[in-house]
C-alpha atoms as a PDB file:
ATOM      1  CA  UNK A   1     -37.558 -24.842  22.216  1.00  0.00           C
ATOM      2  CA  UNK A   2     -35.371 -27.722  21.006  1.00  0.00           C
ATOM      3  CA  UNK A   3     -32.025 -27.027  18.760  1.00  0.00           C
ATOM      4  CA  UNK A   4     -31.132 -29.864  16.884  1.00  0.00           C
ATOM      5  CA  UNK A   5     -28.707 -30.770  14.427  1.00  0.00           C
ATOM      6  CA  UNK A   6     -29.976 -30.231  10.383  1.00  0.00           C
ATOM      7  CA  UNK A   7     -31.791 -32.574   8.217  1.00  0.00           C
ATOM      8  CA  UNK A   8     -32.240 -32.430   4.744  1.00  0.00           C
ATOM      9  CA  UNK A   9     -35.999 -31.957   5.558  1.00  0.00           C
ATOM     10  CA  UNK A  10     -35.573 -28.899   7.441  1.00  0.00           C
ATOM     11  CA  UNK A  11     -34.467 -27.286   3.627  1.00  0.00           C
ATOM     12  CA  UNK A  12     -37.525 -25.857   2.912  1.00  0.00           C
ATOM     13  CA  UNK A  13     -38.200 -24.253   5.939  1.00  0.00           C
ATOM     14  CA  UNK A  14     -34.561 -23.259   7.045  1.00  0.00           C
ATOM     15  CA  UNK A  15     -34.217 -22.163   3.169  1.00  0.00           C
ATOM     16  CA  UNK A  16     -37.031 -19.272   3.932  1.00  0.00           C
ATOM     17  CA  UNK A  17     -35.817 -17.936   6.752  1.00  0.00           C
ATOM     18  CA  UNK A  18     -32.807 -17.705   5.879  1.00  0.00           C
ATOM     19  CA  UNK A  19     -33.407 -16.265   2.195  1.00  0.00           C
ATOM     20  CA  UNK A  20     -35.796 -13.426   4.401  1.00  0.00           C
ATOM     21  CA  UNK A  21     -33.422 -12.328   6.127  1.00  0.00           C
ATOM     22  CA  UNK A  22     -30.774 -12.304   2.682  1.00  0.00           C
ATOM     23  CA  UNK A  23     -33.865 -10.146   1.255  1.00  0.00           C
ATOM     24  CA  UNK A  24     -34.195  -7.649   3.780  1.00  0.00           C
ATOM     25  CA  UNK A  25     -30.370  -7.036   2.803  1.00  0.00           C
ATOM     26  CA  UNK A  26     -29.189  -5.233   6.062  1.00  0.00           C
ATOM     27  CA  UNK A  27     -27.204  -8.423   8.567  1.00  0.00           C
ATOM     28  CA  UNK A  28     -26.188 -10.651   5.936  1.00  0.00           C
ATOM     29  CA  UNK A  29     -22.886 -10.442   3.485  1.00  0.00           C
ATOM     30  CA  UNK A  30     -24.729 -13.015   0.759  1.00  0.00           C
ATOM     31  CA  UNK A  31     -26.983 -11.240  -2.326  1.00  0.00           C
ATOM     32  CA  UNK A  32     -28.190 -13.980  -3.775  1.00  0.00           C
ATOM     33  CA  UNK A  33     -31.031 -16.281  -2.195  1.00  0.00           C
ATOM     34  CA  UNK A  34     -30.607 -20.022  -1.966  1.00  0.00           C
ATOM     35  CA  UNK A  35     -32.861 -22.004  -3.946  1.00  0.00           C
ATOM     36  CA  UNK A  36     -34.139 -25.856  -2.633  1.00  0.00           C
ATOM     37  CA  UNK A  37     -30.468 -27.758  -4.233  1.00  0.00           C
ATOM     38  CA  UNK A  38     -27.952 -24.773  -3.191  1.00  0.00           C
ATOM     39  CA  UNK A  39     -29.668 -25.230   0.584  1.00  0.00           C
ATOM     40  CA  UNK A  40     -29.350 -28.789   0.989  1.00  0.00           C
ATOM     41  CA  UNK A  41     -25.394 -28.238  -0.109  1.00  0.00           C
ATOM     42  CA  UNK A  42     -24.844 -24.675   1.965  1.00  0.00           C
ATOM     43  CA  UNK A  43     -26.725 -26.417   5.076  1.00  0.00           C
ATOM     44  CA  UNK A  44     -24.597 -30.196   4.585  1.00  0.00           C
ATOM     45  CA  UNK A  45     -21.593 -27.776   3.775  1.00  0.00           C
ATOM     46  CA  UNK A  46     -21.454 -26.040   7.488  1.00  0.00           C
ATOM     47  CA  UNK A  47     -19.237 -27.606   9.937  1.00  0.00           C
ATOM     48  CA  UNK A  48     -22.660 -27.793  11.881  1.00  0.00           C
ATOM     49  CA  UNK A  49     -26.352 -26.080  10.964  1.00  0.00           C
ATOM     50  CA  UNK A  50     -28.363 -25.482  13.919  1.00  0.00           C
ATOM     51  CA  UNK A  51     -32.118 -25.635  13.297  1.00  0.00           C
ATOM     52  CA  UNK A  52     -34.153 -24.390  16.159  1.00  0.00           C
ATOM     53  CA  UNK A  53     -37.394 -26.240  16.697  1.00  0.00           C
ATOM     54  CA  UNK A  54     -41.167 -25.034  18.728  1.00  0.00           C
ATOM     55  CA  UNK A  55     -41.930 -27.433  20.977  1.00  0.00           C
ATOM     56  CA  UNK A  56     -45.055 -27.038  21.366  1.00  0.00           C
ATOM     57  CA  UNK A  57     -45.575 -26.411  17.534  1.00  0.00           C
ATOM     58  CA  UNK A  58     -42.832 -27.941  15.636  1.00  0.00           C
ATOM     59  CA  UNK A  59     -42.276 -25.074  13.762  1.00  0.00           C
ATOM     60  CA  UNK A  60     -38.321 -24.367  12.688  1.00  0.00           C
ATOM     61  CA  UNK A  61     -38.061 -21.081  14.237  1.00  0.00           C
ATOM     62  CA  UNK A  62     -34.617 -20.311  13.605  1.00  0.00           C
ATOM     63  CA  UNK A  63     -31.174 -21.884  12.642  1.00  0.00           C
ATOM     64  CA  UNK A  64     -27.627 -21.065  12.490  1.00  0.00           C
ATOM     65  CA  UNK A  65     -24.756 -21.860  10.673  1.00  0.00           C
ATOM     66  CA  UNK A  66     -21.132 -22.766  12.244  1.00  0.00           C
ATOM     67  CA  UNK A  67     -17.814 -23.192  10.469  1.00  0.00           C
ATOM     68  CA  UNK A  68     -14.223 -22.477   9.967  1.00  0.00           C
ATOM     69  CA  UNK A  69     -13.031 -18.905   9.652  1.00  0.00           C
ATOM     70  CA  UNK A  70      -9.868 -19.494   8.592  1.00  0.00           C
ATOM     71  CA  UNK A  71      -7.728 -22.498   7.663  1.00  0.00           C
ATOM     72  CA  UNK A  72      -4.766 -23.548   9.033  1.00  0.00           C
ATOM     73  CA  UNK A  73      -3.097 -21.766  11.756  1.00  0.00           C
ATOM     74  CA  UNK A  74      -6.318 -19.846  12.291  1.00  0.00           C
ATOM     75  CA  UNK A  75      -8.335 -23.059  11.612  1.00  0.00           C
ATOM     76  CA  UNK A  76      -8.888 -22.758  15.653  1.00  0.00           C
ATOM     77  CA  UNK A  77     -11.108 -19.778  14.827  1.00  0.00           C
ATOM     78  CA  UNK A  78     -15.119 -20.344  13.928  1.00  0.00           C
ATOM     79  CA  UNK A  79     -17.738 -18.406  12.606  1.00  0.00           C
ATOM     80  CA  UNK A  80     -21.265 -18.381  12.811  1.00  0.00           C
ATOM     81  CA  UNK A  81     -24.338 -16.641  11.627  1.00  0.00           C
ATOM     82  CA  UNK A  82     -27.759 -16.548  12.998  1.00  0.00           C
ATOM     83  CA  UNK A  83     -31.371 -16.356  11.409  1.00  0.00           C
ATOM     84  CA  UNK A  84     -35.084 -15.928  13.228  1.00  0.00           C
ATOM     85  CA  UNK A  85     -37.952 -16.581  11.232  1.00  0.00           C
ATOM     86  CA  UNK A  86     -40.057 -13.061  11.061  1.00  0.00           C
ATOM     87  CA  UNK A  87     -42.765 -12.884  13.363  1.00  0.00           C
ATOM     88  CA  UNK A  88     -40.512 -15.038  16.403  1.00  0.00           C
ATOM     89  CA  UNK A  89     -37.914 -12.001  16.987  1.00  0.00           C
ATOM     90  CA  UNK A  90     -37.729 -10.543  20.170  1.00  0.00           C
ATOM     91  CA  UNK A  91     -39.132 -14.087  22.403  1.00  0.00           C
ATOM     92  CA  UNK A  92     -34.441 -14.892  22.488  1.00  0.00           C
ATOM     93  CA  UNK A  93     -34.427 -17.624  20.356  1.00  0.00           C
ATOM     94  CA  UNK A  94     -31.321 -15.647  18.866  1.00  0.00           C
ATOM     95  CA  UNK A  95     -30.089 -15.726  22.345  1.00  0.00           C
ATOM     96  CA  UNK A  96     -30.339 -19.603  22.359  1.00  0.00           C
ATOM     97  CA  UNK A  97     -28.685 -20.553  18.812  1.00  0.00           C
ATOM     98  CA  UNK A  98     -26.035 -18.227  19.850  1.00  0.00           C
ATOM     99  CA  UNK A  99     -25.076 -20.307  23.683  1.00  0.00           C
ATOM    100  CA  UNK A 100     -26.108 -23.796  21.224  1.00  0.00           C
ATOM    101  CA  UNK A 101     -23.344 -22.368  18.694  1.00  0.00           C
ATOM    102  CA  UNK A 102     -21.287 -21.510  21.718  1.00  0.00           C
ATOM    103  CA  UNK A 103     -21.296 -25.052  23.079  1.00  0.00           C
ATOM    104  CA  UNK A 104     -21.155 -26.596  19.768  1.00  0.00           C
ATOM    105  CA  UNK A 105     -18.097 -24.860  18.598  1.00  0.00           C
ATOM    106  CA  UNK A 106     -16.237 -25.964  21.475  1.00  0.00           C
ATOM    107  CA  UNK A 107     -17.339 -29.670  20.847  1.00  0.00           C
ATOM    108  CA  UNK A 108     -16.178 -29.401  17.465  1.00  0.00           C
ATOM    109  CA  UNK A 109     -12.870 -28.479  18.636  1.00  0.00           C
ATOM    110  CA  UNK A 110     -13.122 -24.586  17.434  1.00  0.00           C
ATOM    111  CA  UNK A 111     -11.139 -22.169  20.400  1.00  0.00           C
ATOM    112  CA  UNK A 112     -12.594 -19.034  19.547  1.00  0.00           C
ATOM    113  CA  UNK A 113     -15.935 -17.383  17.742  1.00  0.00           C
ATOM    114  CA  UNK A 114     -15.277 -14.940  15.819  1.00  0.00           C
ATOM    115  CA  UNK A 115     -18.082 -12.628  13.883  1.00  0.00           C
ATOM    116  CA  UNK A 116     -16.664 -10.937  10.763  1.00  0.00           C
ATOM    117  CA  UNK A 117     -19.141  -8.371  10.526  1.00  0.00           C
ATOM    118  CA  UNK A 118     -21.995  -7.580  12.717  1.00  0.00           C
ATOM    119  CA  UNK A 119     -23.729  -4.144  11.387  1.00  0.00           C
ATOM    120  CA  UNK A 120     -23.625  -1.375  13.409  1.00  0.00           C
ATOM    121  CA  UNK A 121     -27.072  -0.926  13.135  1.00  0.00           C
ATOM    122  CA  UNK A 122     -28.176  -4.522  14.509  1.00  0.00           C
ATOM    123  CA  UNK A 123     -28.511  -3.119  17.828  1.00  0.00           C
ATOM    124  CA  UNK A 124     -30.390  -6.103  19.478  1.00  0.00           C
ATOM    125  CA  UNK A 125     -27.209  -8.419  18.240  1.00  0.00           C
ATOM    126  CA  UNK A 126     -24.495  -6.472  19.428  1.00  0.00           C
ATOM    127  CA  UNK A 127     -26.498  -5.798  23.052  1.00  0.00           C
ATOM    128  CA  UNK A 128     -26.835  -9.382  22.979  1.00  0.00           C
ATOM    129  CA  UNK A 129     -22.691 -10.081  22.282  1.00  0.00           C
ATOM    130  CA  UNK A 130     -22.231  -7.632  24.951  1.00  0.00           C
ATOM    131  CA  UNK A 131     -24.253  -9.584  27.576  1.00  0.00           C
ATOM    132  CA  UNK A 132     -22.794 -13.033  26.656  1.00  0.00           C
ATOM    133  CA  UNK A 133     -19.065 -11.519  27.031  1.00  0.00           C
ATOM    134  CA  UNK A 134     -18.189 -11.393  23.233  1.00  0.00           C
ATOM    135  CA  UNK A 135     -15.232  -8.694  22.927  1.00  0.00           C
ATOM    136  CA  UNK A 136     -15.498  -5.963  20.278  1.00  0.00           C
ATOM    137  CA  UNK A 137     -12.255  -5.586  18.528  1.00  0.00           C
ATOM    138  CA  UNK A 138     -13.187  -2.325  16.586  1.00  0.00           C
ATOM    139  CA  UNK A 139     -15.057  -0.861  14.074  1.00  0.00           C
ATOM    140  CA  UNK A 140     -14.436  -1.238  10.425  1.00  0.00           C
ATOM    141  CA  UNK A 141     -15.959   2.239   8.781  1.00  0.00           C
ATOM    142  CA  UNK A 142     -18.310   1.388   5.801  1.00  0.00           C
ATOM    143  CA  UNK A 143     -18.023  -1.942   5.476  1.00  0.00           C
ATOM    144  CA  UNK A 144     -21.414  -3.201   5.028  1.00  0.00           C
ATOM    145  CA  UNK A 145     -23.289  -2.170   1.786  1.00  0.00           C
ATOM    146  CA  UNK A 146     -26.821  -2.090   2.766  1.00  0.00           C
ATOM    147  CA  UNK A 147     -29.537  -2.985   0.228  1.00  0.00           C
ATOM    148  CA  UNK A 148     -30.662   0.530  -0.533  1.00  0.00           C
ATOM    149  CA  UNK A 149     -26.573   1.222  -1.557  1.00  0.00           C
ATOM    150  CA  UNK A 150     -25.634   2.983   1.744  1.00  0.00           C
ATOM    151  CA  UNK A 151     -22.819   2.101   3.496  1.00  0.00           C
ATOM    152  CA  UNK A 152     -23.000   1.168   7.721  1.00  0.00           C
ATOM    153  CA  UNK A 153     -19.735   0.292  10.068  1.00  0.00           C
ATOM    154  CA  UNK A 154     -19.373  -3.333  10.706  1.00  0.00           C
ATOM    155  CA  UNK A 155     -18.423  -4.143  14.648  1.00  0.00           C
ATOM    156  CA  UNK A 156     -16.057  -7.777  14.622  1.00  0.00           C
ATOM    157  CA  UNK A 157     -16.458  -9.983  18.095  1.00  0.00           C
ATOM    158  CA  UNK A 158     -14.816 -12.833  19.319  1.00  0.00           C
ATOM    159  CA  UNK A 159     -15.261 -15.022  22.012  1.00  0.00           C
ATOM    160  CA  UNK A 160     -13.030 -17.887  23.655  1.00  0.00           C
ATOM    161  CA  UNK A 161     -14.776 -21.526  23.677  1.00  0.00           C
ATOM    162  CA  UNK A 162     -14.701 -23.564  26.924  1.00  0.00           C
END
C-alpha cells in the first residue's frame, strides 16, 4: 500500500468512502454527505488529505484528513480523522494513515495530535491509539449523538510529534 498526497481525481472515490462512513453515523461528527464540488474544496481545504492507494490494484482504500485544531497559541495542535473503504477493515490500513498522519503532522510543523472525539464504542480505534502511545485524557459522558439518537462517551487522545 502506497499513501500519497490528494488529487482532485481521487474525489470520487475518496468522496464515497468517506460519505459511508458519514452514513453509518456512529465515528464521525459531520451529518451531511459531501457531494463531488464540496469534496474537491473539504479535501484542497485540509492542511494535508491522505489518500491510501492498493498497490497491486490501485484501488483508494482509505484516506485521512489532517489540519489545525486550534489557531493561534494552540495552532501547534493538529487533528486528524481517518476513513477505510468497507470491505478493507481489519487488513491495518487504519494503522498506516494513522503513522502517515503521524509523520506528516510533524513535517508540517504540527507538535501534537490531538483527536476531539473518538467514540467509546470504536473499540478497534482506541486499541489501536493505545498501541501507538496516544494518551487518553478522559472521557466526555454523552458526547456523541449516534444516528439512531442515542448518546455514547467520546474518549479525546493526543500524541506528541517527533
Amino acid at each position: 500500500m502506497t499513501i500519497r498526497k490528494y488529487s482532485r481525481e481521487d474525489t470520487k472515490a475518496a468522496m464515497e468512502i468517506w460519505n459511508s462512513i458519514v452514513e453509518d453515523g456512529v465515528a464521525f461528527p459531520q451529518m451531511e454527505c459531501l457531494t463531488e464540488e464540496s469534496a474537491v474544496r473539504f479535501f484542497e481545504g485540509q492542511s494535508h488529505t491522505g489518500i491510501a492507494i492498493d498497490d497491486e490494484s490501485g484501488e483508494i482504500v482509505g484516506l485521512y484528513i489532517l489540519h489545525p485544531n486550534n489557531v493561534g497559541r494552540c495552532g501547534h495542535i493538529c487533528n486528524t480523522s481517518y476513513a477505510v473503504k468497507e470491505g478493507k477493515r481489519g487488513l491495518h490500513i487504519g494503522e498506516q494513515l494513522v503513522k502517515d498522519s503521524l509523520k506528516i503532522g510533524a513535517e508540517l510543523g504540527f507538535r501534537i495530535l490531538q483527536f476531539n472525539a473518538v467514540v467509546a464504542t470504536n473499540t478497534h480505534a482506541l486499541h489501536l491509539y493505545e498501541r501507538l502511545g496516544f494518551t487518553q485524557l478522559g472521557i466526555i459522558p454523552h458526547g456523541f449523538r449516534m444516528k439512531d439518537g442515542h448518546y455514547e462517551d467520546i474518549i479525546p487522545h493526543y500524541i506528541e510529534l517527533n
